[in-house]
C-alpha atoms as a PDB file:
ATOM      1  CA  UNK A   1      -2.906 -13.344  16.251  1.00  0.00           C
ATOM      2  CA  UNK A   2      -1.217 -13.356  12.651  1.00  0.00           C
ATOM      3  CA  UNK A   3      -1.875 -16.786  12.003  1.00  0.00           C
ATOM      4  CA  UNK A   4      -5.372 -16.732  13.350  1.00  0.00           C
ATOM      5  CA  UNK A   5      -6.068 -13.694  10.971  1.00  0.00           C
ATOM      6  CA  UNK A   6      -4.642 -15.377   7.959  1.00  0.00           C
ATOM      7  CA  UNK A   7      -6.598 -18.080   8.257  1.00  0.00           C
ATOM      8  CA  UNK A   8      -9.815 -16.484   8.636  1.00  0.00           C
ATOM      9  CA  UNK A   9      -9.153 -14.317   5.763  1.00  0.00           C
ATOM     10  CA  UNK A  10      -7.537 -16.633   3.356  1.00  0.00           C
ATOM     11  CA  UNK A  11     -10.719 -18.967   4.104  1.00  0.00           C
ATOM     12  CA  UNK A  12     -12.838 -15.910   2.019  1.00  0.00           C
ATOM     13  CA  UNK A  13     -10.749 -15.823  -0.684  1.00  0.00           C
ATOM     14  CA  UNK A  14     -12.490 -19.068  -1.674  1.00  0.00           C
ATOM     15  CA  UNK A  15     -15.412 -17.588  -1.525  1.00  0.00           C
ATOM     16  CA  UNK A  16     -14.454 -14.255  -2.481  1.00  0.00           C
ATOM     17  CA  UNK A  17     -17.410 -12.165  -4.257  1.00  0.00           C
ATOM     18  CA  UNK A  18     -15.846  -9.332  -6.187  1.00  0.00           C
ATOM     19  CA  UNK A  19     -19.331  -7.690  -6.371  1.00  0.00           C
ATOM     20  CA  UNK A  20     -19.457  -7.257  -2.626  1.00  0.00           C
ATOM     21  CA  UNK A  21     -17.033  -5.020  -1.346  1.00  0.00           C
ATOM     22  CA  UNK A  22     -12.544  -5.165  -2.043  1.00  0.00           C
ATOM     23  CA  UNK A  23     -10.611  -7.665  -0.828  1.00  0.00           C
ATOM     24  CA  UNK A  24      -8.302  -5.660  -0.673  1.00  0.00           C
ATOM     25  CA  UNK A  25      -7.673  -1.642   0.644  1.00  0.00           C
ATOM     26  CA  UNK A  26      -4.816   1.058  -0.062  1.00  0.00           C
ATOM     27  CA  UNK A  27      -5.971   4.314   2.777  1.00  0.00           C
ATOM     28  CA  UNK A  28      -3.473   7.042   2.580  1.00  0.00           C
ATOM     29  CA  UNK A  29      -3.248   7.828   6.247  1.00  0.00           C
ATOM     30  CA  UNK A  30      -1.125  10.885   5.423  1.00  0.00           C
ATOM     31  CA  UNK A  31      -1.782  12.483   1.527  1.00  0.00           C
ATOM     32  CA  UNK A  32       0.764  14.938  -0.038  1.00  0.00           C
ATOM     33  CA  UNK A  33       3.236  14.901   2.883  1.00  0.00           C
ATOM     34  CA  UNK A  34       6.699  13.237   3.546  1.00  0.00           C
ATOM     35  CA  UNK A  35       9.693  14.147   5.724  1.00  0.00           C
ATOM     36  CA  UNK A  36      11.686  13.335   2.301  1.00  0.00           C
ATOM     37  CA  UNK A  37      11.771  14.217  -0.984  1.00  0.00           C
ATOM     38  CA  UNK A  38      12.047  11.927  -3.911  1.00  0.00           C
ATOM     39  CA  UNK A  39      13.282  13.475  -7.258  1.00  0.00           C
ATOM     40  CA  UNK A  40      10.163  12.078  -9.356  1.00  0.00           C
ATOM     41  CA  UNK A  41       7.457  11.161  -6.595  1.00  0.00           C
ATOM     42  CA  UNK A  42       4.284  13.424  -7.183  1.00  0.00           C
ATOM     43  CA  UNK A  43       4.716  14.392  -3.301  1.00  0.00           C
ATOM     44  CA  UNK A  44       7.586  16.217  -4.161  1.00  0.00           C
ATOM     45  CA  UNK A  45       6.438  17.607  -7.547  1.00  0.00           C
ATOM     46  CA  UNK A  46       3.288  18.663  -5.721  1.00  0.00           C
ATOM     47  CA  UNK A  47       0.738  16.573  -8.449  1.00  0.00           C
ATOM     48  CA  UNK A  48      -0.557  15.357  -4.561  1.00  0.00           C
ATOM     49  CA  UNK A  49      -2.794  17.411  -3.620  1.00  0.00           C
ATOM     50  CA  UNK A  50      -5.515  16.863  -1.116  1.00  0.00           C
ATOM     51  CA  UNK A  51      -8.281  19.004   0.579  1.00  0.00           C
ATOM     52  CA  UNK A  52      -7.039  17.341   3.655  1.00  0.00           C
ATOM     53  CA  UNK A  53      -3.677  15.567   4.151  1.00  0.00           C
ATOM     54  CA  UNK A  54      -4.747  13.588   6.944  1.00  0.00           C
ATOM     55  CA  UNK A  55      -6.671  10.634   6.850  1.00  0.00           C
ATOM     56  CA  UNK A  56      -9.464  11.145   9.549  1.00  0.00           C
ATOM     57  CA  UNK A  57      -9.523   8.313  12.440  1.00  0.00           C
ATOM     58  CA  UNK A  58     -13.308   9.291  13.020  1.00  0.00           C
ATOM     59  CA  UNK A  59     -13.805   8.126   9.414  1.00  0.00           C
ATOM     60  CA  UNK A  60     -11.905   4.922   9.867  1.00  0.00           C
ATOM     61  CA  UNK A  61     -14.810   4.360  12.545  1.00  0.00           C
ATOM     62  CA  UNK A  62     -17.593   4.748  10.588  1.00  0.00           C
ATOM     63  CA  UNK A  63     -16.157   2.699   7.877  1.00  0.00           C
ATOM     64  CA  UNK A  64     -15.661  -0.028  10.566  1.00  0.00           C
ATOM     65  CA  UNK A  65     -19.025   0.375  11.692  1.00  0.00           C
ATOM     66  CA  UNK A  66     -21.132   0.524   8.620  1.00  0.00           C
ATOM     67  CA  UNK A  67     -19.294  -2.422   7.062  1.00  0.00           C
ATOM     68  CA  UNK A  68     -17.011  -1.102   4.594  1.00  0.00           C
ATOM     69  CA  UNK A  69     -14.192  -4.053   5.720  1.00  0.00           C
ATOM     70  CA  UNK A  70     -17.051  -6.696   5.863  1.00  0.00           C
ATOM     71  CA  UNK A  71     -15.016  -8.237   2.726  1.00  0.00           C
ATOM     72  CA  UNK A  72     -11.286  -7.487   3.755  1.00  0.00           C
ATOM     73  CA  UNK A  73      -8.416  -9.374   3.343  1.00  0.00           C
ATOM     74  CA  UNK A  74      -5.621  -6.557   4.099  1.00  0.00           C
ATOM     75  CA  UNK A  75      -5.432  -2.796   4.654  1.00  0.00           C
ATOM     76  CA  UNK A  76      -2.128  -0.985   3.726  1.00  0.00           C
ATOM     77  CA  UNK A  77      -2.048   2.326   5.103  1.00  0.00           C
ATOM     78  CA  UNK A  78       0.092   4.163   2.868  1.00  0.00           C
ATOM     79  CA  UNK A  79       0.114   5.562  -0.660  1.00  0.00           C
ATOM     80  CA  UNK A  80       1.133   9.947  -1.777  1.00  0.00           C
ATOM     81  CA  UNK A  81       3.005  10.561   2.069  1.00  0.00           C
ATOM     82  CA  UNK A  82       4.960   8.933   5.225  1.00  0.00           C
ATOM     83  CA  UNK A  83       2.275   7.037   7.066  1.00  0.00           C
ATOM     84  CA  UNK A  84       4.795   7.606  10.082  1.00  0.00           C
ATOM     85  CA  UNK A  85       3.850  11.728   9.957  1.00  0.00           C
ATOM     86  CA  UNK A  86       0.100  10.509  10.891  1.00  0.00           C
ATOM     87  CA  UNK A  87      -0.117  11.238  14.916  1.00  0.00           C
ATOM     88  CA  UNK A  88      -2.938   8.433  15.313  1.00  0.00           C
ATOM     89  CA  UNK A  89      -0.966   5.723  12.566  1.00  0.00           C
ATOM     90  CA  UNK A  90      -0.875   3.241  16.084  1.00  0.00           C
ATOM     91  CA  UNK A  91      -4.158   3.822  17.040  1.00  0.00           C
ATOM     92  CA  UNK A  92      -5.237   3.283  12.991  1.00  0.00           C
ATOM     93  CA  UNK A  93      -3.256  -0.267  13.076  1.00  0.00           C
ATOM     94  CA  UNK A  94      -5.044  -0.546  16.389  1.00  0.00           C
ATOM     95  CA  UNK A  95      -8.504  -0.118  15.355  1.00  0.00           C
ATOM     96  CA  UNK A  96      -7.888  -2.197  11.933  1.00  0.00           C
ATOM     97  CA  UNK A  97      -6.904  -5.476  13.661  1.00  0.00           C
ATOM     98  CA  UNK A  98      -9.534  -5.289  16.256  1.00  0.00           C
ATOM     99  CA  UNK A  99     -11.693  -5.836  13.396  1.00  0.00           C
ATOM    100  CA  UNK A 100      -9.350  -9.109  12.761  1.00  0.00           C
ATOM    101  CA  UNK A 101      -8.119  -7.357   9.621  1.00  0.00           C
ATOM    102  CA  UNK A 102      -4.525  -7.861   8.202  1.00  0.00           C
ATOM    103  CA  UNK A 103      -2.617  -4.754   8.657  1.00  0.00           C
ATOM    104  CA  UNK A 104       0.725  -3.188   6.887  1.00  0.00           C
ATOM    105  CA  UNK A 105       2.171   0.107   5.275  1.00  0.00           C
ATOM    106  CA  UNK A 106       5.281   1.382   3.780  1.00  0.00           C
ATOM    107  CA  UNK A 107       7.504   3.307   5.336  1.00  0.00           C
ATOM    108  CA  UNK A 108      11.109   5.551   4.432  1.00  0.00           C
ATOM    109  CA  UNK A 109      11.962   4.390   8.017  1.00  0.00           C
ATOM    110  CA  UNK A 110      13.426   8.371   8.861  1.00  0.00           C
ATOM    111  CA  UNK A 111      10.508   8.012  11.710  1.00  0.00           C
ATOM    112  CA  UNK A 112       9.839   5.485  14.575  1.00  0.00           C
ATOM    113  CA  UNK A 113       6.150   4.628  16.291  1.00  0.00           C
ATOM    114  CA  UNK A 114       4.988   1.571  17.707  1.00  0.00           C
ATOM    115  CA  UNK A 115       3.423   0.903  14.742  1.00  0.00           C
ATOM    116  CA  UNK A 116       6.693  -0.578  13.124  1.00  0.00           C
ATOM    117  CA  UNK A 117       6.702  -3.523  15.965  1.00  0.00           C
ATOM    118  CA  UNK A 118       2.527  -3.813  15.967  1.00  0.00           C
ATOM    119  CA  UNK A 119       1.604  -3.829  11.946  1.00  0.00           C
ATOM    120  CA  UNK A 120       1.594  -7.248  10.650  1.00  0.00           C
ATOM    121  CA  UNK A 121       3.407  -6.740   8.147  1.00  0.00           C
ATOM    122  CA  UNK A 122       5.753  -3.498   6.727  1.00  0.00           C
ATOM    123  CA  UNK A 123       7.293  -2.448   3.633  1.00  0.00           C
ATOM    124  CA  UNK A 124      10.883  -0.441   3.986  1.00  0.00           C
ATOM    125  CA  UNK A 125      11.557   1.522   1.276  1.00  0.00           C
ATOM    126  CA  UNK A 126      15.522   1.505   0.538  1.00  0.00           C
ATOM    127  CA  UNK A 127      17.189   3.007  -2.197  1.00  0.00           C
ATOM    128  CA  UNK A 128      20.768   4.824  -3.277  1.00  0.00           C
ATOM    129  CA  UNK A 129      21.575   6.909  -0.601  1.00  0.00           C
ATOM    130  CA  UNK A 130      21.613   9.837  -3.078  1.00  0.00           C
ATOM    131  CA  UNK A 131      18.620   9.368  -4.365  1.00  0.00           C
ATOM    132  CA  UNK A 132      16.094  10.830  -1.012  1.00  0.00           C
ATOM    133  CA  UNK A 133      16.964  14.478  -0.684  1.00  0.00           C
ATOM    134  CA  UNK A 134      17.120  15.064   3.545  1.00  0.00           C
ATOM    135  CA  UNK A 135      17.703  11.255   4.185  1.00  0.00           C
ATOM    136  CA  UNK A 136      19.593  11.234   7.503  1.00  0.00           C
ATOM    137  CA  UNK A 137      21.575   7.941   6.471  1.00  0.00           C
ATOM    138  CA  UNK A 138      22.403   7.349  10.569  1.00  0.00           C
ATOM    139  CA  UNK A 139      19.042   7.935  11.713  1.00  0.00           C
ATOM    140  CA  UNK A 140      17.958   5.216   9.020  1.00  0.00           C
ATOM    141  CA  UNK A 141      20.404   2.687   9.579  1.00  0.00           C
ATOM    142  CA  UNK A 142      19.847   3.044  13.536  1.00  0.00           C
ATOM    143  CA  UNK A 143      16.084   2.655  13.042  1.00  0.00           C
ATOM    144  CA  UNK A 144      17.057  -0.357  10.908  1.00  0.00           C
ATOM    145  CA  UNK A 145      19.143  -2.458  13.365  1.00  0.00           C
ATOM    146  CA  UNK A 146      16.225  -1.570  15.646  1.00  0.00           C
ATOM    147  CA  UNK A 147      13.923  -2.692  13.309  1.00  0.00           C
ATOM    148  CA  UNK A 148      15.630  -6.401  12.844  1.00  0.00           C
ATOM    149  CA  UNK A 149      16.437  -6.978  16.050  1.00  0.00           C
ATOM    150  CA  UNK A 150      12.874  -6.182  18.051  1.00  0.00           C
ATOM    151  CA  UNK A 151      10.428  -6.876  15.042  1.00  0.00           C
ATOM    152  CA  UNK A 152       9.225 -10.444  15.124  1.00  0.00           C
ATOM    153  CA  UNK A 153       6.627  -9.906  12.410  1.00  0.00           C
ATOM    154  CA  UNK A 154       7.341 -10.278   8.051  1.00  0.00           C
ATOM    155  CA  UNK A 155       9.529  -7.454   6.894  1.00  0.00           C
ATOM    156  CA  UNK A 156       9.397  -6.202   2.944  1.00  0.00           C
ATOM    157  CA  UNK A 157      12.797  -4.266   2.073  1.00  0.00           C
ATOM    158  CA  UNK A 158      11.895  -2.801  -1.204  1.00  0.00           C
ATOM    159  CA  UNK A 159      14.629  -1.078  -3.153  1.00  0.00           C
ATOM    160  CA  UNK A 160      13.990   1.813  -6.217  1.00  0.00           C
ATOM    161  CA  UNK A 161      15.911   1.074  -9.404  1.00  0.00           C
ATOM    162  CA  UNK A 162      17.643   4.265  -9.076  1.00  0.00           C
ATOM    163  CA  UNK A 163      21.656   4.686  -9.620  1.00  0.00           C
ATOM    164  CA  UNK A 164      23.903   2.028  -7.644  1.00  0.00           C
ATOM    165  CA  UNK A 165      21.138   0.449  -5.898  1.00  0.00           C
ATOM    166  CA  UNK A 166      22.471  -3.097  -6.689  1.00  0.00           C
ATOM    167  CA  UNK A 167      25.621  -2.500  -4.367  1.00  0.00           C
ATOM    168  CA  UNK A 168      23.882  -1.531  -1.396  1.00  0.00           C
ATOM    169  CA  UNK A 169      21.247  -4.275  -1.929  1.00  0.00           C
ATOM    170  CA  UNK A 170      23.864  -6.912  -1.467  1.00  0.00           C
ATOM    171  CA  UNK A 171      24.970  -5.580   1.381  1.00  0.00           C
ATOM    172  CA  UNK A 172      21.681  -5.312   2.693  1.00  0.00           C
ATOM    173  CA  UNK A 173      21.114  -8.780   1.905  1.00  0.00           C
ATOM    174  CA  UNK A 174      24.166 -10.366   3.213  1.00  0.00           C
ATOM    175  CA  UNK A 175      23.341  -9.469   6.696  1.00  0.00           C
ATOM    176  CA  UNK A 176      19.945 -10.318   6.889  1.00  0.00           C
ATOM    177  CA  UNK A 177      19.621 -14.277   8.424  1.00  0.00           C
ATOM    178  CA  UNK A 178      16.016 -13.517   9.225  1.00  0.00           C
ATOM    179  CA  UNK A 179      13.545 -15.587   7.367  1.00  0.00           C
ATOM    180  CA  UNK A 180      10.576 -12.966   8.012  1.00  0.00           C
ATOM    181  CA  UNK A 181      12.613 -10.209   5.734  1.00  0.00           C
ATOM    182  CA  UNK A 182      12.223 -10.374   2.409  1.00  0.00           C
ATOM    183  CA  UNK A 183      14.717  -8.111  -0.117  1.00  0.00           C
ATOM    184  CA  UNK A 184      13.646  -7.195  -3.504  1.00  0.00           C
ATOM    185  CA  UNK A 185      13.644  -4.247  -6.434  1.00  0.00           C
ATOM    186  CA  UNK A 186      11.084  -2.649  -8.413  1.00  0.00           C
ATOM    187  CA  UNK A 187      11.193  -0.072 -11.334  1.00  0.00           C
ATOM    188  CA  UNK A 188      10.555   3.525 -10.642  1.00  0.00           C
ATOM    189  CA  UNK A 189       7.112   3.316 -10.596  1.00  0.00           C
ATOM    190  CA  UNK A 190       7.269   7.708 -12.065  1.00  0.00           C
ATOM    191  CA  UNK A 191       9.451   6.906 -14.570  1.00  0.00           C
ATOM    192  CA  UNK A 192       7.770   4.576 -16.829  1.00  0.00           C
ATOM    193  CA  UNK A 193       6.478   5.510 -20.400  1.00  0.00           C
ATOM    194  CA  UNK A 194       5.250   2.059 -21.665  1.00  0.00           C
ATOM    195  CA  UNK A 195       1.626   0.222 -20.486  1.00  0.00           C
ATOM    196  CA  UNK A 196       1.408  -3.269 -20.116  1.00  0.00           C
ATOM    197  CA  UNK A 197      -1.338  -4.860 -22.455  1.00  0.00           C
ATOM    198  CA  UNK A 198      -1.611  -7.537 -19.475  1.00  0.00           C
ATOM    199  CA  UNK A 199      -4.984  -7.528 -17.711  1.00  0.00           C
ATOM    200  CA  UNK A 200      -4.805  -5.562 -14.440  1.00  0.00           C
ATOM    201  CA  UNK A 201      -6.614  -7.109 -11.421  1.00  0.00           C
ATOM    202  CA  UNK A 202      -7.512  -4.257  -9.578  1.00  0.00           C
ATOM    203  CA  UNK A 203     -10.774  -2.987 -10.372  1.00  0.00           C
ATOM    204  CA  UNK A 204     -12.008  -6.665  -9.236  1.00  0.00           C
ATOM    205  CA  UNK A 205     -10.397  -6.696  -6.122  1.00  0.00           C
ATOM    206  CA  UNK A 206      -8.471  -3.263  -4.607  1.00  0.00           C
ATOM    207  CA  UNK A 207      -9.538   0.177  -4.204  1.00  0.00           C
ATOM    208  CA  UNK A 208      -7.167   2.758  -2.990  1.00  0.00           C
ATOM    209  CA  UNK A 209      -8.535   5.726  -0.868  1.00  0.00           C
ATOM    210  CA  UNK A 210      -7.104   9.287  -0.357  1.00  0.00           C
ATOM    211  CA  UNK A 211      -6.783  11.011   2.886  1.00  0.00           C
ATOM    212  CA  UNK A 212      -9.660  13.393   2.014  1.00  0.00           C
ATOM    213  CA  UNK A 213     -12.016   9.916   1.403  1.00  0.00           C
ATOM    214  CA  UNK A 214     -11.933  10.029  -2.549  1.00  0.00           C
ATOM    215  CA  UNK A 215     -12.318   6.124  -3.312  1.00  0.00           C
ATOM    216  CA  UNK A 216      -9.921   5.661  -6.613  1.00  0.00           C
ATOM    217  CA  UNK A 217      -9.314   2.386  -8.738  1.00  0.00           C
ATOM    218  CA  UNK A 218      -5.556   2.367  -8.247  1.00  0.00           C
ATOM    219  CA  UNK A 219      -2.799   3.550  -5.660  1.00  0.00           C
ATOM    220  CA  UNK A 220      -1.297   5.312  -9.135  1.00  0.00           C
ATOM    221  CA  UNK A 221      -3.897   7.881  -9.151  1.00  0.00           C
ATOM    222  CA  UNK A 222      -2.124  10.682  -7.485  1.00  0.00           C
ATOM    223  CA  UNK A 223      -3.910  13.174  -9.887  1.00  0.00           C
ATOM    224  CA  UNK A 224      -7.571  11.814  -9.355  1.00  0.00           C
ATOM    225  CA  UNK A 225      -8.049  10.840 -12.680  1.00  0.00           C
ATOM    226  CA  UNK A 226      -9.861   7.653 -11.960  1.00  0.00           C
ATOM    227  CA  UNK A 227     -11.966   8.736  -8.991  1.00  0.00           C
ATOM    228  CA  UNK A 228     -15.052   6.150  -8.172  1.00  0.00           C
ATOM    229  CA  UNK A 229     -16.815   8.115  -5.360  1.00  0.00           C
ATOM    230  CA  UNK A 230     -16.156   9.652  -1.644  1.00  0.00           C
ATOM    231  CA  UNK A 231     -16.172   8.240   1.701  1.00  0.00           C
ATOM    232  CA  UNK A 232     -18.440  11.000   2.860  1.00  0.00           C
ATOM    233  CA  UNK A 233     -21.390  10.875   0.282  1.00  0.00           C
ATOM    234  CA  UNK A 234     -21.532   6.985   0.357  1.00  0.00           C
ATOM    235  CA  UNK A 235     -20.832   3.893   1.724  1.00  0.00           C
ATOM    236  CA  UNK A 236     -18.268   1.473   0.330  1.00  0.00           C
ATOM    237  CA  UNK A 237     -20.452  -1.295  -0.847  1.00  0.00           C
ATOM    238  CA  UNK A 238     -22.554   1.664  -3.179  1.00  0.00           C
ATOM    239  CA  UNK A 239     -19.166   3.262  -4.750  1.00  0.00           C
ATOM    240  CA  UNK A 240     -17.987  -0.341  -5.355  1.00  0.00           C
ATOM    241  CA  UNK A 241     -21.400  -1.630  -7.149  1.00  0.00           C
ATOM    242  CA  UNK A 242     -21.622   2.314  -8.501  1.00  0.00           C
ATOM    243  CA  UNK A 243     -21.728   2.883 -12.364  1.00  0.00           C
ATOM    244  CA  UNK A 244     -18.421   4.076 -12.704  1.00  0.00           C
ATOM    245  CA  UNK A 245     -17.214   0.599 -11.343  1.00  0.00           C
ATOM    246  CA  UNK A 246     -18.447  -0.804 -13.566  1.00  0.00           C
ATOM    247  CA  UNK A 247     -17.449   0.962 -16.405  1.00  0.00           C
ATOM    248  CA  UNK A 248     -14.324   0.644 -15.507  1.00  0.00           C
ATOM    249  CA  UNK A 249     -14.430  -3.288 -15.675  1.00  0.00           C
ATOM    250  CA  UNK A 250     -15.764  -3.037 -19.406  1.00  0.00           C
ATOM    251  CA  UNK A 251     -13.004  -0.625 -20.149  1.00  0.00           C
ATOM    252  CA  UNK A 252     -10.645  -3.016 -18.223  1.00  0.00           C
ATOM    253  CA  UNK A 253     -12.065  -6.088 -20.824  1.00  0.00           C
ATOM    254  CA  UNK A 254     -10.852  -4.100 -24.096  1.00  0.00           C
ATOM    255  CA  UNK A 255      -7.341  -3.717 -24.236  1.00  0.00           C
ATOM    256  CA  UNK A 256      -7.673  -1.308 -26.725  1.00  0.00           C
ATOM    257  CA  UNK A 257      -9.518   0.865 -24.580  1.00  0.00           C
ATOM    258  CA  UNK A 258      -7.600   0.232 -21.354  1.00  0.00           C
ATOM    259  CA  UNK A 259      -4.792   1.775 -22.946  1.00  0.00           C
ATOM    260  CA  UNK A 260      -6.439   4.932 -23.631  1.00  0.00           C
ATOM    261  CA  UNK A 261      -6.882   5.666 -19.696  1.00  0.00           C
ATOM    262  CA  UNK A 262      -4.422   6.470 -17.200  1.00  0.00           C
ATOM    263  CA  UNK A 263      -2.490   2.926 -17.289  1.00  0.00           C
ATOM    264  CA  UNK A 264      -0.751   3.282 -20.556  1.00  0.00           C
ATOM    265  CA  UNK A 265       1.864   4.122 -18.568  1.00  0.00           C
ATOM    266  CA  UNK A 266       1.776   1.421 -16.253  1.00  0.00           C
ATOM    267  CA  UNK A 267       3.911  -1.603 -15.825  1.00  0.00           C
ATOM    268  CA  UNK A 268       2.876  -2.462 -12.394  1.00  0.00           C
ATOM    269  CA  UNK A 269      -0.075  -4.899 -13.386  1.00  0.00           C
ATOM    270  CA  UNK A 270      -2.219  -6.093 -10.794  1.00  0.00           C
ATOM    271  CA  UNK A 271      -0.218  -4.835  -8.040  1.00  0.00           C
ATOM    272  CA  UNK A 272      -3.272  -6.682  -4.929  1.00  0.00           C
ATOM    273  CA  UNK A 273      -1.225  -9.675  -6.115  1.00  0.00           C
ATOM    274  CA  UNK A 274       1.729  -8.743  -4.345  1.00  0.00           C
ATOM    275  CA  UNK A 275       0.404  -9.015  -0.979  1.00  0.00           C
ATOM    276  CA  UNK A 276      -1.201 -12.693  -1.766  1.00  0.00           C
ATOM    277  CA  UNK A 277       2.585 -13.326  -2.823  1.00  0.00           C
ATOM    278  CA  UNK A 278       3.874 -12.373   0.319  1.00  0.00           C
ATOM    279  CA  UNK A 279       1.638 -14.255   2.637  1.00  0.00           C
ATOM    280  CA  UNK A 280       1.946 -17.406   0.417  1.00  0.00           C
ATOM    281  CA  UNK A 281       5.627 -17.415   1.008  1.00  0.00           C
ATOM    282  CA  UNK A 282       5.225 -16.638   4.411  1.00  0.00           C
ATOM    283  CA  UNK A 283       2.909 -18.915   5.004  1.00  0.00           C
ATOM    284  CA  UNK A 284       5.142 -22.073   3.608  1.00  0.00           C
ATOM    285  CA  UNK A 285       7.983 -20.701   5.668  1.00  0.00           C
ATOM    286  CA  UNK A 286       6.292 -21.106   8.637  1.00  0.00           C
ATOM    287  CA  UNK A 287       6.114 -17.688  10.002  1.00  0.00           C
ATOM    288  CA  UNK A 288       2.746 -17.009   9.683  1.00  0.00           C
END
């Protein structure tokens, strides 16, 4: 199924009108909510707040049915929470690949569904030990041997820049033979205080949509700063071609005024080209 999917979507990307709809789609299946606490994750500060913390499955349908995917080339469920706390996060990868959509999310990995084994593709986020106040370290590493040995699909191991990660990263990496896991690092994403002056894709190609159906330019909009419109009030295709859109484009073209928003703070440019980066490499490796 993965390699039929990837070749029907990569095929659009050819053809790939940005005035349409997203290619790509953040959903925060579960907003303002996670089974662990991160010392500078708006979660835990409580900057994440939502009128309703769980992203409704009845919504997913009518996006589905009115066409808000028509232009899809991946859905991550995740963004402010642990998509694992969602009750209906299998039936939500479920629904999405019906549609022959692309499907992944991040996870802690403190919780295990079926949706680990059935999502096309999953981001584990690893870190220092110390780092994740509650982190049941056995649980984890029991979910992870689990993980390796019955998931067949890519695997993203993602570690935080925090305090000794570099040891444990090693060690990670050393025992990992599988060609479908992939080990890497980013920067604290909360703990930046310099923008990039580099041109972010995302208001061309990504939205990123809170549990309570607030459509938002980026999956760093915790606060709702940069809110285009709401699942409830209009369809996906109007927010996208809506005024604000488009303003945000223009403001996007003048890197003096780009600055002035939100993402002077931001080093993560264009993150939608992360996920082309991952099939790409997947793709030449065979696996997909």
């Amino acid at each position: 199924m993965v390699k039929t999917v990837l070749s029907y979507r990569t095929s659009k990307l050819d053809s790939f009108n940005y005035n349409e709809l997203p290619i790509i789609h953040q959903i925060e299946s579960v907003g303002g909510l996670c089974n662990l606490k991160c010392p500078d994750c708006p979660v835990t500060k409580g900057e994440a707040k939502r009128r309703t913390p769980w992203f409704p499955v009845e919504l997913l349908k009518t996006m589905i049915d009115r066409g808000d995917f028509a232009n899809t080339f991946y859905v991550e469920l995740q963004m402010y929470g642990e998509p694992l706390l969602h009750q209906e996060i299998d039936l939500m990868v479920s629904m999405l690949q019906k549609e022959n959509i692309w499907v992944g999310f991040s996870t802690n990995l403190e919780l295990w569904k079926p949706a680990l084994l059935k999502a096309d593709a999953i981001t584990v986020s690893f870190d220092e030990v110390s780092y994740r106040i509650n982190r049941n370290i056995v649980r984890f590493k029991d979910n992870f041997t689990r993980l390796l040995s019955e998931r067949e699909r890519p695997t993203d191991i993602q570690f935080i820049e925090q305090g000794d990660y570099q040891s444990l990263m090693e060690e990670i990496s050393s025992k990992i033979s599988n060609m479908a896991v992939t080990v890497r690092s980013i920067p604290d994403c909360f703990n930046q205080n310099k923008g990039s002056n580099e041109l972010c894709l995302n208001p061309w190609m990504a939205v990123s949509i809170h549990s309570d159906g607030d459509v938002c330019a980026c999956c760093f909009d915790n606060d709702k700063q940069l809110v285009y419109g709401n699942l409830y009030d209009n369809t996906l295709s109007e927010i996208w071609q809506s005024d604000k859109v488009k303003k945000m484009r223009k403001t996007f073209l003048d890197p003096n005024e780009r600055l002035k928003t939100k993402c002077m703070h931001c080093n993560m440019r264009s993150p939608v080209l992360l996920y082309q980066r991952f099939l790409k490499n997947w793709q030449e490796a065979g696996l997909l």
